[in-house]
Protein backbone atom coordinates (compact mmCIF):
# COMPACT_ATOMS: atom_id res chain seq x y z
CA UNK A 1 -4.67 12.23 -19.86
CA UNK A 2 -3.66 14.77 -22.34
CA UNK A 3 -6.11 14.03 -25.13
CA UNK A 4 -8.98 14.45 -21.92
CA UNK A 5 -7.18 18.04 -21.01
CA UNK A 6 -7.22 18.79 -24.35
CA UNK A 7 -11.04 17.91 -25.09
CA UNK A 8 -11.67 19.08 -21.48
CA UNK A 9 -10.34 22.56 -21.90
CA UNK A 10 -11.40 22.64 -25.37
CA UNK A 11 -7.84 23.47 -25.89
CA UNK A 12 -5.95 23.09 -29.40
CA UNK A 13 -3.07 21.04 -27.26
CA UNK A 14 -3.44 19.11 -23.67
CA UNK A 15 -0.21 18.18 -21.56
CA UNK A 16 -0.41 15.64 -18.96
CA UNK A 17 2.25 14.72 -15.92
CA UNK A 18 2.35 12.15 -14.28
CA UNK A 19 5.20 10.37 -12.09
CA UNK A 20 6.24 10.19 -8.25
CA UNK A 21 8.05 12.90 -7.27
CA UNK A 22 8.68 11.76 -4.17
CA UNK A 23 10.25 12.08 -1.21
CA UNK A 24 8.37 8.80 -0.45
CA UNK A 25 5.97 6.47 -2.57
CA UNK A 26 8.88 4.89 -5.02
CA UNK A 27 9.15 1.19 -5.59
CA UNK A 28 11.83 -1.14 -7.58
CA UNK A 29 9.46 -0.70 -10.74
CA UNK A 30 8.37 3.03 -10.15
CA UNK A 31 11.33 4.66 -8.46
CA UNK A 32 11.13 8.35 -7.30
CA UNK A 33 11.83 10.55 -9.79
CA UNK A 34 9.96 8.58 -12.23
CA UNK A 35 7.78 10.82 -14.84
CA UNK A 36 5.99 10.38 -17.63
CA UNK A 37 4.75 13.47 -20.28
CA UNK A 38 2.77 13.03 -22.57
CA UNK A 39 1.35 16.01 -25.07
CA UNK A 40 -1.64 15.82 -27.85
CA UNK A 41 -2.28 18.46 -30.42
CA UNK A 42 -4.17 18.43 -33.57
CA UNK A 43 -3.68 16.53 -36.56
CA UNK A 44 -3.39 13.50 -34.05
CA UNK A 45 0.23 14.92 -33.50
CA UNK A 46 0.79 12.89 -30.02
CA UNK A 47 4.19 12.47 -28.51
CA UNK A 48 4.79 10.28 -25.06
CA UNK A 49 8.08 10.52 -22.91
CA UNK A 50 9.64 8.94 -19.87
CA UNK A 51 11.95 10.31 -18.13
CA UNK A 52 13.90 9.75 -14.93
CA UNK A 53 14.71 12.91 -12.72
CA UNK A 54 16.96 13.13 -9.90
CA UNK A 55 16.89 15.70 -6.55
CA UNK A 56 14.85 16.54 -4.10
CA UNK A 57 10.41 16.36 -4.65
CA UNK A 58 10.43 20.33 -5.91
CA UNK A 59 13.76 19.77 -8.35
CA UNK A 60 11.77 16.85 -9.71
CA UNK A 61 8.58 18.81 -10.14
CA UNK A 62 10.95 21.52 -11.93
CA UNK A 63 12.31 19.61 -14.05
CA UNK A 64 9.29 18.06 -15.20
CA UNK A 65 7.68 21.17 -15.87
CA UNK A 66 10.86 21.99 -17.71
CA UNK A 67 10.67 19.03 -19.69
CA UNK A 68 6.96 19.27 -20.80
CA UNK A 69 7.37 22.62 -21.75
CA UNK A 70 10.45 21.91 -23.97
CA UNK A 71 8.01 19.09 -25.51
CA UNK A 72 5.44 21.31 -25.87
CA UNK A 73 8.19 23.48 -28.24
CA UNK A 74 9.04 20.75 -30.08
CA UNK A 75 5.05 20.09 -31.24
CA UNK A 76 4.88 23.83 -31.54
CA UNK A 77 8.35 23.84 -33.97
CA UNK A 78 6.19 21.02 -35.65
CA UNK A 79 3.12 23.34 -36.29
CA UNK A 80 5.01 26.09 -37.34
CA UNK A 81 4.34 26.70 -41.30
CA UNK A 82 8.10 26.90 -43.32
CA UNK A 83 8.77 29.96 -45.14
């Protein structure tokens, strides 16, 4: 998903979320609270997380946005030249 928003948007990185947030559709396998973030930037410089939030359906949609955008630092950090 995030290599197709990337390509789609002709962007130079592409985030993707993707998880139940709830209040209903969890199972055993895919509880609620269950999200997965992945990010692609250039230089094939991927990264893929899972994470499991807990709360209400907007505290887990907060904290995922929280979470991709503290990923999207962290390939941003990576991009960064060094002085």
């Amino acid at each position: 998903m995030a290599r197709g928003a990337r390509k789609n948007a002709g962007a130079d990185i592409g985030v993707a979320i993707t998880g139940v947030a709830g209040p209903q559709g969890g199972t055993k396998n895919k509880p609620v609270g269950l999200v997965f973030i992945a990010l692609a930037g250039p230089g094939g410089r991927e990264r893929a997380r899972r994470y499991e939030f807990h709360g209400p359906r907007e505290a887990v949609r907060q904290r995922a946005t929280t979470a991709a955008l503290a990923l999207l630092k962290e390939v941003l950090d990576d991009l960064a030249p060094t002085a």
